[in-house]
Protein backbone atom coordinates (compact mmCIF):
# COMPACT_ATOMS: atom_id res chain seq x y z
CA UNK A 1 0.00 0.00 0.00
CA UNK A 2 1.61 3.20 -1.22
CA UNK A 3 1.01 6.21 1.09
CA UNK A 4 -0.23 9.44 -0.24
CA UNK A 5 1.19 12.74 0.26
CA UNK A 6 -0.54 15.66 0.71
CA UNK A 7 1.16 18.59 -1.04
CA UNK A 8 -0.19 21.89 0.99
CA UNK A 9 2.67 24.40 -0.17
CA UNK A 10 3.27 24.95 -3.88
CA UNK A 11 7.14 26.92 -4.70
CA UNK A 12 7.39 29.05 -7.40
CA UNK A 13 9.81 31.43 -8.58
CA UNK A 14 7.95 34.09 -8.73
CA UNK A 15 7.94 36.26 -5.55
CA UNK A 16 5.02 38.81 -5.43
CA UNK A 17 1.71 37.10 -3.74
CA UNK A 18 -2.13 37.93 -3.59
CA UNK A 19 -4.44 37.06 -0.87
CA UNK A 20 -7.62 35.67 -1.55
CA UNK A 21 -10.61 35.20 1.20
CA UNK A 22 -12.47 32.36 1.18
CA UNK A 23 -16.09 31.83 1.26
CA UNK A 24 -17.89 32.59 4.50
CA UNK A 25 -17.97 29.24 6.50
CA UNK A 26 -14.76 27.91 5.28
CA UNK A 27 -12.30 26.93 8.12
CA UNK A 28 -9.74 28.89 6.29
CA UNK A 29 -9.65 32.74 6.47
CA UNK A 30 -7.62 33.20 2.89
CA UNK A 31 -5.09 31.87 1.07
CA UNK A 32 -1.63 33.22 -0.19
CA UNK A 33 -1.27 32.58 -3.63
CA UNK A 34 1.74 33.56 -6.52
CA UNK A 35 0.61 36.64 -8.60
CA UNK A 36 2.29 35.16 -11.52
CA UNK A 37 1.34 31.82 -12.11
CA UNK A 38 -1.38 31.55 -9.16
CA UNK A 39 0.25 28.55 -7.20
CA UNK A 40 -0.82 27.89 -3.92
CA UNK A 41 1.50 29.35 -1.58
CA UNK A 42 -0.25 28.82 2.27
CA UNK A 43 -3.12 30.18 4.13
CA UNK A 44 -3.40 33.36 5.98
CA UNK A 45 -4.31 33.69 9.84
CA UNK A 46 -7.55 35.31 10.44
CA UNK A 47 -7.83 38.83 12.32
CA UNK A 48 -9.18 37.02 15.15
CA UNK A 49 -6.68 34.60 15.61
CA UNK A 50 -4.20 37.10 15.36
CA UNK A 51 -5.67 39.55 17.83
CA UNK A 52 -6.30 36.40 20.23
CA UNK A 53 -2.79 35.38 20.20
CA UNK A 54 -1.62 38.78 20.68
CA UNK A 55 -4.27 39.33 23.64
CA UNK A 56 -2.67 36.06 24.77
CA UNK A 57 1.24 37.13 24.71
CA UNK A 58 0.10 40.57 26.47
CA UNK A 59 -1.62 37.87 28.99
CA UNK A 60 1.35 35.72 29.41
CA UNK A 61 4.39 38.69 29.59
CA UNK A 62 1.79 40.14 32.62
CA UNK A 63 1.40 37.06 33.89
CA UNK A 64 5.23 36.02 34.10
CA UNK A 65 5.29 39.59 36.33
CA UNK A 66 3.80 37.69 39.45
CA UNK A 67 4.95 35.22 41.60
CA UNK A 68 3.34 32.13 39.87
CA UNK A 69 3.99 28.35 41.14
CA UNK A 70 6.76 26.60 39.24
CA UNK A 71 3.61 24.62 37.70
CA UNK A 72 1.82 28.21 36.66
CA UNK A 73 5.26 29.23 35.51
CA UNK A 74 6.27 26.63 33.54
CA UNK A 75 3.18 26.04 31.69
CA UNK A 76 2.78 29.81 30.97
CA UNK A 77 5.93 29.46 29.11
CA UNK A 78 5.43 26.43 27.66
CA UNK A 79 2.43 27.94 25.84
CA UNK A 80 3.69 31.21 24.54
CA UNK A 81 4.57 30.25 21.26
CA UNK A 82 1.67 27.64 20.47
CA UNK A 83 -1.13 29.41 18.40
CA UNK A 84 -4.08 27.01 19.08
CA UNK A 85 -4.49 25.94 22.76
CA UNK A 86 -5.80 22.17 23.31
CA UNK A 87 -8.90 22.02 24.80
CA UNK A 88 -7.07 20.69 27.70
CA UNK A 89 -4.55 23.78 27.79
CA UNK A 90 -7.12 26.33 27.33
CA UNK A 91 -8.58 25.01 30.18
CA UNK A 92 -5.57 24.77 32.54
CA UNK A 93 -4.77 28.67 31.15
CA UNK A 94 -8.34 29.90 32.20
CA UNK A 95 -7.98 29.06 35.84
CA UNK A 96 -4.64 30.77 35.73
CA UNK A 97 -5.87 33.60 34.22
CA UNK A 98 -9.31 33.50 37.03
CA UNK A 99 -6.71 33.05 39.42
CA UNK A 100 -4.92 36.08 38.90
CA UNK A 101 -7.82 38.26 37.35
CA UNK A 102 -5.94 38.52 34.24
CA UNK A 103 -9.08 37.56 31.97
């Protein structure tokens, strides 16, 4: 049984791009594509996810101000560079956040 690779990124050698929205309801906010030859080149981040993780680094640099447990602390950190939370994370970052009335 062969396995099948899915091929999300498309090089060119073209270097000017375009951003297209997608269709209201689609999980993706747009896509990046070449202006020349109109490969695929990745998908955009959405406002919203970009103002959440933003919120969410203002959250963590105030949060790494207070005298957190090494638990708080470490996990804090561990999640500062992770875009999507899992819905376990989000969950262990909310009662940090109720803890210290940072929400």
């Amino acid at each position: 049984m062969s396995k099948l690779k899915l091929k999300t990124e498309t090089k060119c050698q073209h270097t000017d791009t375009i951003d297209q929205l997608m269709p209201e309801g689609c999980i993706h906010y747009s896509k990046k594509l070449c202006a020349s030859c109109n490969a695929f080149i990745g998908w955009n981040k959405s406002p919203k996810t970009l103002e959440e993780k933003d919120r969410r680094t203002k959250l963590i640099s105030d949060l790494k101000e207070l005298n957190l447990s090494s638990f708080e602390r470490s996990f804090v950190t561990s999640i500062d560079t992770v875009m999507h939370l899992t819905p376990k994370q989000d969950e262990v970052w909310k009662r940090i956040c109720d803890k210290y009335n940072k929400m």
